[in-house]
C-alpha atoms as a PDB file:
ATOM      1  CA  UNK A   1      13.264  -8.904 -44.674  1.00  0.00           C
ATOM      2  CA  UNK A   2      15.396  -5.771 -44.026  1.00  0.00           C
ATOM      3  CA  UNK A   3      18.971  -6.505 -41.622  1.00  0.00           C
ATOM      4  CA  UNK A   4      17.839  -6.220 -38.029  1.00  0.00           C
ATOM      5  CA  UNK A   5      20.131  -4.459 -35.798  1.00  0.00           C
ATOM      6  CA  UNK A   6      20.464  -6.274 -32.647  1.00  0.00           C
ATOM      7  CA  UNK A   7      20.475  -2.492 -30.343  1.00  0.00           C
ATOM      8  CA  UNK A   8      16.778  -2.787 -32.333  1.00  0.00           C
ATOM      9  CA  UNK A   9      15.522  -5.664 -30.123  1.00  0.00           C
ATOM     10  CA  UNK A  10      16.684  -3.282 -26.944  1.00  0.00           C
ATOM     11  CA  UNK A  11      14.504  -0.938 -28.233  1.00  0.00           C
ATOM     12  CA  UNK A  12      11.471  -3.462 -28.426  1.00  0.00           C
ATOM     13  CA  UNK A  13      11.852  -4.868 -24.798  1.00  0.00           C
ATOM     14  CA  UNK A  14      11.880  -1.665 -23.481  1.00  0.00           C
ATOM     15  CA  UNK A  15       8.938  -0.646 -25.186  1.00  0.00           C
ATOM     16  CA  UNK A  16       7.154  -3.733 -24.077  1.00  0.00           C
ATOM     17  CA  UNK A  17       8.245  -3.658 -20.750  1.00  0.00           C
ATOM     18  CA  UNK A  18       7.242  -0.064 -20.151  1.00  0.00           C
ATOM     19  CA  UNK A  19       4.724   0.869 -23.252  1.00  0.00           C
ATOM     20  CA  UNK A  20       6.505   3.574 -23.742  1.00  0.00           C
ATOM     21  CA  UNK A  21       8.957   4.837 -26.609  1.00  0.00           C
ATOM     22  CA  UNK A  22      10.007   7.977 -24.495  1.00  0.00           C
ATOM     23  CA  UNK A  23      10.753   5.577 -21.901  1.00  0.00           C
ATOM     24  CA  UNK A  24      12.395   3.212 -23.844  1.00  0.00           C
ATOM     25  CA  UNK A  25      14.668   6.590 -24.945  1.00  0.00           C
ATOM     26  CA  UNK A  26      15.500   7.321 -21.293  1.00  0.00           C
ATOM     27  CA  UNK A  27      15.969   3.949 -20.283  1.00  0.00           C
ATOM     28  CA  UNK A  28      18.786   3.315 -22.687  1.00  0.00           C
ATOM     29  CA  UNK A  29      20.032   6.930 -22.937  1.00  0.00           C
ATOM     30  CA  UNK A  30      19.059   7.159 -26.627  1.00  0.00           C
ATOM     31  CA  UNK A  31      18.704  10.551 -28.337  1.00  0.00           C
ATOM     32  CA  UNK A  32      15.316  11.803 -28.499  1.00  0.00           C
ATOM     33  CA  UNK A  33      13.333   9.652 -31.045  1.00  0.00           C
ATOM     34  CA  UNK A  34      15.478   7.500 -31.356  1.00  0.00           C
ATOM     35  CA  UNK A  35      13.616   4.565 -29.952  1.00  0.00           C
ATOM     36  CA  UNK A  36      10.792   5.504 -32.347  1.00  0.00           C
ATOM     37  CA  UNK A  37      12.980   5.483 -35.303  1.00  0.00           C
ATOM     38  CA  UNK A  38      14.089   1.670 -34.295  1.00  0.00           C
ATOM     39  CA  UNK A  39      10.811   0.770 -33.799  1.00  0.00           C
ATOM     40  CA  UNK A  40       9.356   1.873 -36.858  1.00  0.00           C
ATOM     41  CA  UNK A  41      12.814   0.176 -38.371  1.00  0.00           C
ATOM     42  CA  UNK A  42      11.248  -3.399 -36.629  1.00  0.00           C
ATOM     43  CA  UNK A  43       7.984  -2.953 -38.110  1.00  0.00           C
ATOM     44  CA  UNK A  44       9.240  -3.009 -41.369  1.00  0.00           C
ATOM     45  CA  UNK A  45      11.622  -5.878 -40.679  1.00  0.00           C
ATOM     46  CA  UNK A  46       8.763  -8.106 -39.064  1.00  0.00           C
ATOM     47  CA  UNK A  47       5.921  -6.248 -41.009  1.00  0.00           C
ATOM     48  CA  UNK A  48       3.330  -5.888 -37.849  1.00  0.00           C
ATOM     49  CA  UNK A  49       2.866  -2.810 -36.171  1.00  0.00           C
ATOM     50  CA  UNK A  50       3.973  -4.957 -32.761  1.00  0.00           C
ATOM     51  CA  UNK A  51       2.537  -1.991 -30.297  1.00  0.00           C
ATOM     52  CA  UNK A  52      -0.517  -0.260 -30.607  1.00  0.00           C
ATOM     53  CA  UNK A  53      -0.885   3.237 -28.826  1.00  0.00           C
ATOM     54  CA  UNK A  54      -3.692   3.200 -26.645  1.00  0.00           C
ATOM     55  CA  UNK A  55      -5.241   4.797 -23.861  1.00  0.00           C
ATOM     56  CA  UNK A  56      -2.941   2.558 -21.205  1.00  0.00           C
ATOM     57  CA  UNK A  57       0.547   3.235 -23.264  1.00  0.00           C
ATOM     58  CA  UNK A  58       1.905   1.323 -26.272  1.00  0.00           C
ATOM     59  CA  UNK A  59       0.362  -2.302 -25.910  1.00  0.00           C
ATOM     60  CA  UNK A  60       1.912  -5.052 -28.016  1.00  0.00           C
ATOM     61  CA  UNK A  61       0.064  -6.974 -30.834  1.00  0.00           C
ATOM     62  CA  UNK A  62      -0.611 -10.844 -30.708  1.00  0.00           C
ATOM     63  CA  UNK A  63       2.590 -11.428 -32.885  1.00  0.00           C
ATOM     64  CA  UNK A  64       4.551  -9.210 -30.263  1.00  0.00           C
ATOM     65  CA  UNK A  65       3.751 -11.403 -27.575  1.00  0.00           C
ATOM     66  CA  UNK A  66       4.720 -14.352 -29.315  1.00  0.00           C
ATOM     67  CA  UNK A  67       8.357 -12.813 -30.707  1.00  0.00           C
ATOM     68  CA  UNK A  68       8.813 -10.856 -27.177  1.00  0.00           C
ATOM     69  CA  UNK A  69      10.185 -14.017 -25.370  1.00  0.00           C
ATOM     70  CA  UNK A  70      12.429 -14.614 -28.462  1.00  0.00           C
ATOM     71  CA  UNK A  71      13.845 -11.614 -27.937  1.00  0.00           C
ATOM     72  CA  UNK A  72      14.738 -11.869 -24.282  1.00  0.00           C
ATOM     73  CA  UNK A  73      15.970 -15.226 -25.095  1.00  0.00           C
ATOM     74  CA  UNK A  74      18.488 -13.216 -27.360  1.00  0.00           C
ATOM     75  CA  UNK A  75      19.380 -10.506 -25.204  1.00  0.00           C
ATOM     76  CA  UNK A  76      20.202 -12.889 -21.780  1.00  0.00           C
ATOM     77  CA  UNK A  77      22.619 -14.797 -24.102  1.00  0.00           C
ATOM     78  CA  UNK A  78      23.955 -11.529 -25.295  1.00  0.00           C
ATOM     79  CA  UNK A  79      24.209 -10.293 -21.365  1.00  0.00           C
ATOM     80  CA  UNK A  80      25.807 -13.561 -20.175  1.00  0.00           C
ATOM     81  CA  UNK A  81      28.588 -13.463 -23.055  1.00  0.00           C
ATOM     82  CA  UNK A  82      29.670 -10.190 -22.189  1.00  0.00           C
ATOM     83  CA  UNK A  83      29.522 -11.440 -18.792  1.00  0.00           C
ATOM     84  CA  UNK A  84      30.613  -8.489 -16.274  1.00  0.00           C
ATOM     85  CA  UNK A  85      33.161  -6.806 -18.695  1.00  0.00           C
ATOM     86  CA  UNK A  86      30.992  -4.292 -20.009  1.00  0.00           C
ATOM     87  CA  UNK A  87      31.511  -1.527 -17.247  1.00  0.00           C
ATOM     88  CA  UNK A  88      29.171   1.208 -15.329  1.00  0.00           C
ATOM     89  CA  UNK A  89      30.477   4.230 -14.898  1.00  0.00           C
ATOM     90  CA  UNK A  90      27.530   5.909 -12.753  1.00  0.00           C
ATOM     91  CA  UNK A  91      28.686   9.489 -13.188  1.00  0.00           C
ATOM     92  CA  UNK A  92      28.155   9.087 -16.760  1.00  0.00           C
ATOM     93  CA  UNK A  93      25.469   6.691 -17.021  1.00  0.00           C
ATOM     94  CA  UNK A  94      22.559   7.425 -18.358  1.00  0.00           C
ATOM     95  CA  UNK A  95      20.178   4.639 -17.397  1.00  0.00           C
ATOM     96  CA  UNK A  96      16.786   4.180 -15.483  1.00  0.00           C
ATOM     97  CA  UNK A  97      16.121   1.701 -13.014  1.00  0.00           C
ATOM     98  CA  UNK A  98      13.084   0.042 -11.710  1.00  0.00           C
ATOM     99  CA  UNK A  99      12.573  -1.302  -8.252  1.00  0.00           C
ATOM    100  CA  UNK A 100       9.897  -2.919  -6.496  1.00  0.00           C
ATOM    101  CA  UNK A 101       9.610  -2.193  -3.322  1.00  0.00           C
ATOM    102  CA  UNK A 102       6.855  -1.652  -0.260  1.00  0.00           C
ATOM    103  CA  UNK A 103       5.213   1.465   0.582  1.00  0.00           C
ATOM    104  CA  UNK A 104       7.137   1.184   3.984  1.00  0.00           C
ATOM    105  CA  UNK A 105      10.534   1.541   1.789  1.00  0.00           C
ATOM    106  CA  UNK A 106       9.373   4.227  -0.041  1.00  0.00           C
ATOM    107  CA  UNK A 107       9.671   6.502   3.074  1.00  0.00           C
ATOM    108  CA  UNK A 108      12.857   5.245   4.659  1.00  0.00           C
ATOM    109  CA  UNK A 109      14.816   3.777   2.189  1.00  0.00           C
ATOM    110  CA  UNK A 110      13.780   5.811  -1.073  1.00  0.00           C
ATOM    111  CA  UNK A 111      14.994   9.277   0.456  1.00  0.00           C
ATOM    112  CA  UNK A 112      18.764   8.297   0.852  1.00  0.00           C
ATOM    113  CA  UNK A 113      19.166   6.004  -2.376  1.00  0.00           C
ATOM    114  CA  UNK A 114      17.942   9.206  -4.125  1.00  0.00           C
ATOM    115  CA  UNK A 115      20.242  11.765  -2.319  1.00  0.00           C
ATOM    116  CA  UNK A 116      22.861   9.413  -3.229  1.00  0.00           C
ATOM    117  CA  UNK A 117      21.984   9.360  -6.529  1.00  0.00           C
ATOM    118  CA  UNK A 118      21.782  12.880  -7.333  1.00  0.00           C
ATOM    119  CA  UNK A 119      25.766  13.410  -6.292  1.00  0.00           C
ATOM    120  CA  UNK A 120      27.116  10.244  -7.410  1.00  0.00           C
ATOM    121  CA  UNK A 121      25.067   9.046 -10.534  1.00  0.00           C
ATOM    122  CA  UNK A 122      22.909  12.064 -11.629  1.00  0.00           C
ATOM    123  CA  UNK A 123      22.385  10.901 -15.164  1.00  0.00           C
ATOM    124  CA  UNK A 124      20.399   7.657 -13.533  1.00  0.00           C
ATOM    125  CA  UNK A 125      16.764   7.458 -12.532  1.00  0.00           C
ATOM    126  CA  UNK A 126      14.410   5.458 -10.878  1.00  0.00           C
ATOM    127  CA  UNK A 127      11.175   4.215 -11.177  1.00  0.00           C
ATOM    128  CA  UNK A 128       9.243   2.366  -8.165  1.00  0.00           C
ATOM    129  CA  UNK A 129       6.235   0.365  -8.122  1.00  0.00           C
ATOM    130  CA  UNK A 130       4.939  -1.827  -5.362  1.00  0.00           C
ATOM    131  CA  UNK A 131       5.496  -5.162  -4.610  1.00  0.00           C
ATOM    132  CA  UNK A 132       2.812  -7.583  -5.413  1.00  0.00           C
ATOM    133  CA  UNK A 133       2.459 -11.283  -6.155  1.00  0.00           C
ATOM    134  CA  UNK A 134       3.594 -10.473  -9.891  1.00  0.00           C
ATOM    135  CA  UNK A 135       6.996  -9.278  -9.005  1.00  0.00           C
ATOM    136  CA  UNK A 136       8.534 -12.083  -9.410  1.00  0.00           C
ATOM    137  CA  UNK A 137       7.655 -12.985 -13.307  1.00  0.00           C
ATOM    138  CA  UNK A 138       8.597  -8.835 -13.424  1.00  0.00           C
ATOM    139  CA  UNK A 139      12.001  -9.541 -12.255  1.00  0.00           C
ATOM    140  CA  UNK A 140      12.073 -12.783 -14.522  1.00  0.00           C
ATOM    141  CA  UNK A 141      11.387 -10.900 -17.552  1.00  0.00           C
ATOM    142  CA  UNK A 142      13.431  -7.382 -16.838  1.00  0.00           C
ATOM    143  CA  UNK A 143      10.531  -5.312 -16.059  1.00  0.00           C
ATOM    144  CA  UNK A 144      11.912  -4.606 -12.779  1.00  0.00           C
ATOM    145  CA  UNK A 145      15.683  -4.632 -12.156  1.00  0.00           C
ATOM    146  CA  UNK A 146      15.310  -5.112  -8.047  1.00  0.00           C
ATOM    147  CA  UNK A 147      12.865  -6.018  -5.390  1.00  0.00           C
ATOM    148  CA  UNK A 148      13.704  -4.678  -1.894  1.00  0.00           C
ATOM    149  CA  UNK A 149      10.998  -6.323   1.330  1.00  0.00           C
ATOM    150  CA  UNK A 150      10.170  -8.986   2.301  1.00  0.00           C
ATOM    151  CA  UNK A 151       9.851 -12.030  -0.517  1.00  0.00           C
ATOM    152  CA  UNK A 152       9.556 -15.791   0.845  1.00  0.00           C
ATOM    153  CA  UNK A 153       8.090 -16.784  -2.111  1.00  0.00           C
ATOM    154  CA  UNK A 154      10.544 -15.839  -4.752  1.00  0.00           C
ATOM    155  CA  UNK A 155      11.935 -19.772  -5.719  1.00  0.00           C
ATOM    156  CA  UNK A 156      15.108 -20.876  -7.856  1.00  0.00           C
ATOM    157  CA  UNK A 157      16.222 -18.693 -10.426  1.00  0.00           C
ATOM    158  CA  UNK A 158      16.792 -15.726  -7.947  1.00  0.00           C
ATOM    159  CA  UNK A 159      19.564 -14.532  -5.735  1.00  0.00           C
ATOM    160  CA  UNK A 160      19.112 -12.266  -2.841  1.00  0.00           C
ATOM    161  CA  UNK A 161      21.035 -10.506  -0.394  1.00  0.00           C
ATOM    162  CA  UNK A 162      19.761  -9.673   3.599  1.00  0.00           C
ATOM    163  CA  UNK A 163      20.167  -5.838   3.990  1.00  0.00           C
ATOM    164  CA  UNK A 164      19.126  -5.819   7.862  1.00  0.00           C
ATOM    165  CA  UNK A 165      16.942  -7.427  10.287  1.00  0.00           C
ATOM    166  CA  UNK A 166      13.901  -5.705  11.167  1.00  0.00           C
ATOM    167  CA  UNK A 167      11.314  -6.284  14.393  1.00  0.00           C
ATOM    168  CA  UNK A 168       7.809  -4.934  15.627  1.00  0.00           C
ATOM    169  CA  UNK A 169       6.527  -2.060  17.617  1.00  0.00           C
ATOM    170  CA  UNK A 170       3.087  -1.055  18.565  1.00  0.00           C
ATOM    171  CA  UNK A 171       2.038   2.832  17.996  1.00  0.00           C
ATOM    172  CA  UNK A 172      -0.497   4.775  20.136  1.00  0.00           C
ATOM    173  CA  UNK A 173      -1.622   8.113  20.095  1.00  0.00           C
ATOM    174  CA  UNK A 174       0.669  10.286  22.498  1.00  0.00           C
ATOM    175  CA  UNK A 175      -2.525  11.415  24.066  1.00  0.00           C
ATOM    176  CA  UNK A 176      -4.294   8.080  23.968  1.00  0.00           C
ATOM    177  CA  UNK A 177      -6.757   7.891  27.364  1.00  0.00           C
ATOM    178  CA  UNK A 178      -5.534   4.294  28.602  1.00  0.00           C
ATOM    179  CA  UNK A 179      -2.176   3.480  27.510  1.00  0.00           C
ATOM    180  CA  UNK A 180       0.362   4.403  29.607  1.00  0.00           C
ATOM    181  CA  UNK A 181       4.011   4.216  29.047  1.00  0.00           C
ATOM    182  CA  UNK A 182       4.211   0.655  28.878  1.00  0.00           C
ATOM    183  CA  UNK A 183       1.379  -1.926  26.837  1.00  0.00           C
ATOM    184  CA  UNK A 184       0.057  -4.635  28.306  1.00  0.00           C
ATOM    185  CA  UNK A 185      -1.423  -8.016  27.148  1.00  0.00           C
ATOM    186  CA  UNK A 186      -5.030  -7.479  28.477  1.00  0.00           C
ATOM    187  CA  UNK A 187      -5.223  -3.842  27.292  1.00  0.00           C
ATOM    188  CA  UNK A 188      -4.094  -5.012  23.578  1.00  0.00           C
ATOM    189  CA  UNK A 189      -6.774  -7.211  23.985  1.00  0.00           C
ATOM    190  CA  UNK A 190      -8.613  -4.403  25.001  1.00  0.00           C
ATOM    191  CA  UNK A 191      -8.164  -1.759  22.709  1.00  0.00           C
ATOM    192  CA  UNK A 192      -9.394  -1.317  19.275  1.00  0.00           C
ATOM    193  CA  UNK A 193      -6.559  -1.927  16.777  1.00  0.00           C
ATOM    194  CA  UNK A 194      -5.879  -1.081  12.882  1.00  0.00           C
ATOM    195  CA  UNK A 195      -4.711  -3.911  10.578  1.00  0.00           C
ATOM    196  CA  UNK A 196      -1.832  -3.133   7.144  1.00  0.00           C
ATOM    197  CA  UNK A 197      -2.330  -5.756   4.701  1.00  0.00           C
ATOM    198  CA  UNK A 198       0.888  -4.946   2.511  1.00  0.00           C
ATOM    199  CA  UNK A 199       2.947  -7.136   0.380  1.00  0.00           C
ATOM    200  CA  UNK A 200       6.505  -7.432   1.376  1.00  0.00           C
ATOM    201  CA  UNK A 201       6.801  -6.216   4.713  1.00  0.00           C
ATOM    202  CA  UNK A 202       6.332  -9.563   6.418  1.00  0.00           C
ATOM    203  CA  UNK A 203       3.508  -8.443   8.199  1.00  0.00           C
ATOM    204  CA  UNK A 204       1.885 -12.026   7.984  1.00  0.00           C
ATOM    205  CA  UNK A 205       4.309 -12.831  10.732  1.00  0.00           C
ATOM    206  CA  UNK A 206       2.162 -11.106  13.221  1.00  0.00           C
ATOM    207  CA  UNK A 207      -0.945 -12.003  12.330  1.00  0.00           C
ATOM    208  CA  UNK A 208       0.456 -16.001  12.684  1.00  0.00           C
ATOM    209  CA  UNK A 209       1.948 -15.050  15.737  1.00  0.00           C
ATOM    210  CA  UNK A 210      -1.349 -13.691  17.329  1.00  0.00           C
ATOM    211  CA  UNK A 211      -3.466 -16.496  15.894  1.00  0.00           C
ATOM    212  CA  UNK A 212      -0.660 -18.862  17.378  1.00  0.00           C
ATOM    213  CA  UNK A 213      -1.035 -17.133  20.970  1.00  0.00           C
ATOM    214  CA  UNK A 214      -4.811 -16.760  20.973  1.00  0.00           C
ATOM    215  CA  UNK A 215      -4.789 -13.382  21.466  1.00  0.00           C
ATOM    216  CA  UNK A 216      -7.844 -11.434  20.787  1.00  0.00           C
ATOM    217  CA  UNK A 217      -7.501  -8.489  18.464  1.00  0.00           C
ATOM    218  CA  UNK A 218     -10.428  -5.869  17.779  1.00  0.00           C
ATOM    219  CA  UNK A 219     -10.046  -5.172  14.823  1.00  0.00           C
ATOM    220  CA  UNK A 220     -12.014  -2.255  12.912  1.00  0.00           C
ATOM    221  CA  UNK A 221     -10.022  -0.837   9.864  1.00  0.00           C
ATOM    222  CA  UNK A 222      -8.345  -3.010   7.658  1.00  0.00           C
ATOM    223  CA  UNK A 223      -5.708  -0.496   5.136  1.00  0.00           C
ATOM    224  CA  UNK A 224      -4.088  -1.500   2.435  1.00  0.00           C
ATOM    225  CA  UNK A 225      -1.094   1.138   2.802  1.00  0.00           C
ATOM    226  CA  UNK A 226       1.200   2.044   5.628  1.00  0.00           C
ATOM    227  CA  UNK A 227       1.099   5.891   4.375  1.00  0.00           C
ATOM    228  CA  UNK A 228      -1.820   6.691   6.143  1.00  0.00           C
ATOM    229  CA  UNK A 229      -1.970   4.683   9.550  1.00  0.00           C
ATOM    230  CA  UNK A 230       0.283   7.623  11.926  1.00  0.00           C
ATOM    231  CA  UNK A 231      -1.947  10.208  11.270  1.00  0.00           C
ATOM    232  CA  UNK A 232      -5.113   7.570  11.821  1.00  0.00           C
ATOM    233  CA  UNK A 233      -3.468   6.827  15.040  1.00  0.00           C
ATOM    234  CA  UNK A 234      -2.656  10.136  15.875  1.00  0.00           C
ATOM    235  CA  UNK A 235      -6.377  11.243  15.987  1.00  0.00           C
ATOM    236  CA  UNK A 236      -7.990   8.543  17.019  1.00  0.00           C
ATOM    237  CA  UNK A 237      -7.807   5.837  19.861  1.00  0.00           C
ATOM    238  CA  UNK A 238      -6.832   3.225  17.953  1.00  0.00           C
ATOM    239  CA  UNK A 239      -3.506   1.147  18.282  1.00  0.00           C
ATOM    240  CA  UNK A 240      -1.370  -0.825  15.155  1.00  0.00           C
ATOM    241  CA  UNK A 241       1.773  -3.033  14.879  1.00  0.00           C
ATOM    242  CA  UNK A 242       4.179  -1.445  12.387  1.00  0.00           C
ATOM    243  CA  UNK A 243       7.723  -2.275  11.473  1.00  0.00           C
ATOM    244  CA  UNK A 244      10.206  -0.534  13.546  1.00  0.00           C
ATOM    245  CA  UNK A 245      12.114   1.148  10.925  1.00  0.00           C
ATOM    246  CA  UNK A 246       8.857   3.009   9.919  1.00  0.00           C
ATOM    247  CA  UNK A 247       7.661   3.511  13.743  1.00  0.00           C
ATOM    248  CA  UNK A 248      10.409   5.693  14.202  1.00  0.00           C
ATOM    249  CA  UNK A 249       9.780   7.652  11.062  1.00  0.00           C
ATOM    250  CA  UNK A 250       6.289   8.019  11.954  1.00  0.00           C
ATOM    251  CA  UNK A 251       6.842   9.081  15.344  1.00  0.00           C
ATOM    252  CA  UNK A 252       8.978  12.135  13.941  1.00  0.00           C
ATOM    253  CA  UNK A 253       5.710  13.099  11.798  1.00  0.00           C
ATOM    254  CA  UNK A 254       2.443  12.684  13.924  1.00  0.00           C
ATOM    255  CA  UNK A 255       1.974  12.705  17.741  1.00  0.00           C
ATOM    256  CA  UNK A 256       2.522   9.250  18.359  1.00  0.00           C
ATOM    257  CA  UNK A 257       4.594   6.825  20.633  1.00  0.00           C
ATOM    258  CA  UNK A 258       6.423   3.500  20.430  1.00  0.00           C
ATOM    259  CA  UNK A 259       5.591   1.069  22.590  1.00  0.00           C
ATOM    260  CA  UNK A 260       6.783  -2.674  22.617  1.00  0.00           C
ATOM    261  CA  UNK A 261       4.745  -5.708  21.856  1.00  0.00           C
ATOM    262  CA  UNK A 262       3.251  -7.131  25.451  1.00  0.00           C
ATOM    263  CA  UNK A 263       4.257 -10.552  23.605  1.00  0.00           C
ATOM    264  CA  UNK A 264       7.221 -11.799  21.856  1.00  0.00           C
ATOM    265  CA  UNK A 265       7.291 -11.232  18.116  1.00  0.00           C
ATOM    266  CA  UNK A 266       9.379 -12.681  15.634  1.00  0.00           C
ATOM    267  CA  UNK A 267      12.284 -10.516  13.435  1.00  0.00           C
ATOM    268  CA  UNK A 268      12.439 -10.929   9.800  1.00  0.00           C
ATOM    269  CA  UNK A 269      15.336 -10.255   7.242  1.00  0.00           C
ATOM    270  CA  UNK A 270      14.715  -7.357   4.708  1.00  0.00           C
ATOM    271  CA  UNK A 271      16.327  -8.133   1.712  1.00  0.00           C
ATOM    272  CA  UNK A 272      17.272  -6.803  -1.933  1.00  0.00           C
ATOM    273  CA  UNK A 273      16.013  -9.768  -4.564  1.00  0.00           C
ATOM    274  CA  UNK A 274      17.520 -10.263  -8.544  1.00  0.00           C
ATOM    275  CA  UNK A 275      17.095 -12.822 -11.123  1.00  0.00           C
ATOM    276  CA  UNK A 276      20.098 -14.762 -12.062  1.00  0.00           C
ATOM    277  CA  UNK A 277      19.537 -13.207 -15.915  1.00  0.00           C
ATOM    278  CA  UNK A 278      20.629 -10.390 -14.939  1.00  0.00           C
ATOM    279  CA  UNK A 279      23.166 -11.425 -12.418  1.00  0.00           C
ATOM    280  CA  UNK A 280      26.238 -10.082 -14.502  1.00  0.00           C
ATOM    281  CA  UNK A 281      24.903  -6.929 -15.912  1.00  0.00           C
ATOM    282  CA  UNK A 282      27.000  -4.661 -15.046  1.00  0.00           C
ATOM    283  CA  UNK A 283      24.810  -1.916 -14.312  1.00  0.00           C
ATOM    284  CA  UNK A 284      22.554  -3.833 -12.136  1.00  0.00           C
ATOM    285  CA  UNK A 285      25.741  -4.893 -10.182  1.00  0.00           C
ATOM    286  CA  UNK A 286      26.153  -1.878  -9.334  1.00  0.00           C
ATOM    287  CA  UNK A 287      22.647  -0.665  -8.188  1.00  0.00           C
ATOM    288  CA  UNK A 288      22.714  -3.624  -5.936  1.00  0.00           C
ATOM    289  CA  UNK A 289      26.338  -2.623  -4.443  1.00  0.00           C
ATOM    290  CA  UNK A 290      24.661   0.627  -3.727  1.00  0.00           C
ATOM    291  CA  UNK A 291      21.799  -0.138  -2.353  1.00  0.00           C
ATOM    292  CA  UNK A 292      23.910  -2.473   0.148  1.00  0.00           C
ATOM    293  CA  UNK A 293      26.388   0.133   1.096  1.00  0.00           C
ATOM    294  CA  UNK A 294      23.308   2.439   1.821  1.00  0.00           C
ATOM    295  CA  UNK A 295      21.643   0.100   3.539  1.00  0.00           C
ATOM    296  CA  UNK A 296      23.171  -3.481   5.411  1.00  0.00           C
ATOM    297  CA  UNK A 297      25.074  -1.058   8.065  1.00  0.00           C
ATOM    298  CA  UNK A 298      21.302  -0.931   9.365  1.00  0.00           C
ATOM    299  CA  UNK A 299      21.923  -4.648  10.313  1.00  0.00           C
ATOM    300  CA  UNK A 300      23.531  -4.037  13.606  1.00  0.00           C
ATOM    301  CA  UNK A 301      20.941  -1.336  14.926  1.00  0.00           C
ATOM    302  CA  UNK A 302      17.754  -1.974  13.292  1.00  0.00           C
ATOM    303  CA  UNK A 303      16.859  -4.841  16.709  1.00  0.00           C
ATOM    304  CA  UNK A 304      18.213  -1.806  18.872  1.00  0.00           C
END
């Protein structure tokens, strides 16, 4: 076997993690081809081809998955011996982050972490994908670097951090026929409503909360994304419970109005999730400092 280079088994977790070896360049801010030159370095030194281009990316081969978790096994101890003293210097980093977030972040949050970005770490990008009951074993294994929602699930083995506390509001069409200025428990009842069913945006706290009440709800679309349900409302009669953070976006976008819950609904914390592995790195340190600065002063207005 040929000497393996341990910046090669950097090379091969990126490429697993993203099935790319263009990624896997950007991610670590490798020269061009580099990653593919390392790569073809490890199949020689393991003799397997260990990821097979297909029509989904680079895909590992059976022995990859086996030697992948001996890799990470290798890198964490590497990470946790160098501890924090390996420093990030965002104006000269280049590195590329991925965060898991909900569709609902994507169009408050996303905006200002990338302004920020582009003045104070331009050599850094991001990539987003959306939360899902698989995020966790993503942050386990460094696929993702940093959930931001809603997570209750997420067990030992992960730290988090409560950006701001965020509440309920019900949006109607400006025009809508019936609803006045204020919403009232028998014309909730009434009216026909529009359900989100989105991971991570602790939505499930409603539905409990109506079930718990008795309330009747008339349901007739069920959407699986936030992106769409302003302009829904906006030309129909329809009503929906959103997040307040995003009501007030959506309000600036389609001709709708906020109107508070005719019943009391609970708040929930919004919070930025890690796994302990990575808990030191100093890069990811960083990128959660960040997105707290941007972020936590929301904590005193977002119940406003």
């Amino acid at each position: 076997m040929s000497k393996l280079d341990l910046e090669w088994l950097s090379v091969f977790d990126e490429v697993y993690k993203t099935g790319s070896v263009s990624k896997a360049d950007d991610r670590l801010g490798l020269a061009q081809a580099a990653a593919s030159t390392m790569l073809n370095k490890l199949r020689a030194h393991f003799d397997d081809r260990l990821f097979v281009r297909t029509a989904q990316g680079m895909q590992p081969t059976p022995y990859a998955q086996r030697l992948v978790h001996h890799v990470r096994e290798v890198l964490a101890q590497l990470d946790q011996a160098r501890g924090s003293r390996a420093g990030f210097a965002p104006a000269e980093a280049r590195r590329s982050f991925r965060i898991c977030m909900t569709d609902i972040s994507e169009v408050v949050l996303l905006p200002g972490l990338l302004d920020h970005l582009r003045r104070q770490a331009p050599g850094v990008h991001l990539e987003t994908e959306i939360i899902s009951t698989d995020s966790g074993r993503r942050l386990e294994d460094g696929e993702v670097d940093l959930a931001v929602g809603f997570m209750p699930q997420l067990d030992a083995g992960f730290y988090q951090q409560t950006l701001f506390m965020q509440n309920f509001v019900c949006l109607a069409a400006q025009n809508h026929p019936r609803i006045g200025v204020r919403l009232t428990r028998r014309r909730f009842e009434a009216e026909a409503h529009a359900v989100i069913s989105s991971s991570g945006t602790g939505h499930a706290i409603v539905d409990k909360t109506i079930a718990r009440l008795g309330l009747e709800r008339n349901v007739v679309v069920r959407l699986s994304s936030f992106l769409s349900v302003a302009r829904i409302v906006a030309h129909t009669e329809l009503i929906v419970i959103v997040p307040r953070i995003l009501g007030e976006v959506l309000a600036t976008q389609e001709p709708v109005r906020l109107l508070e819950p005719p019943f009391a609904l609970p708040s929930y914390a919004v919070k930025q999730h890690w796994h302990e592995r990575f808990h030191a790195d100093a890069g990811n340190m960083w990128l959660r400092r960040t997105v707290a600065q941007l972020f936590a002063p929301r904590n005193a207005a977002a119940l406003a």
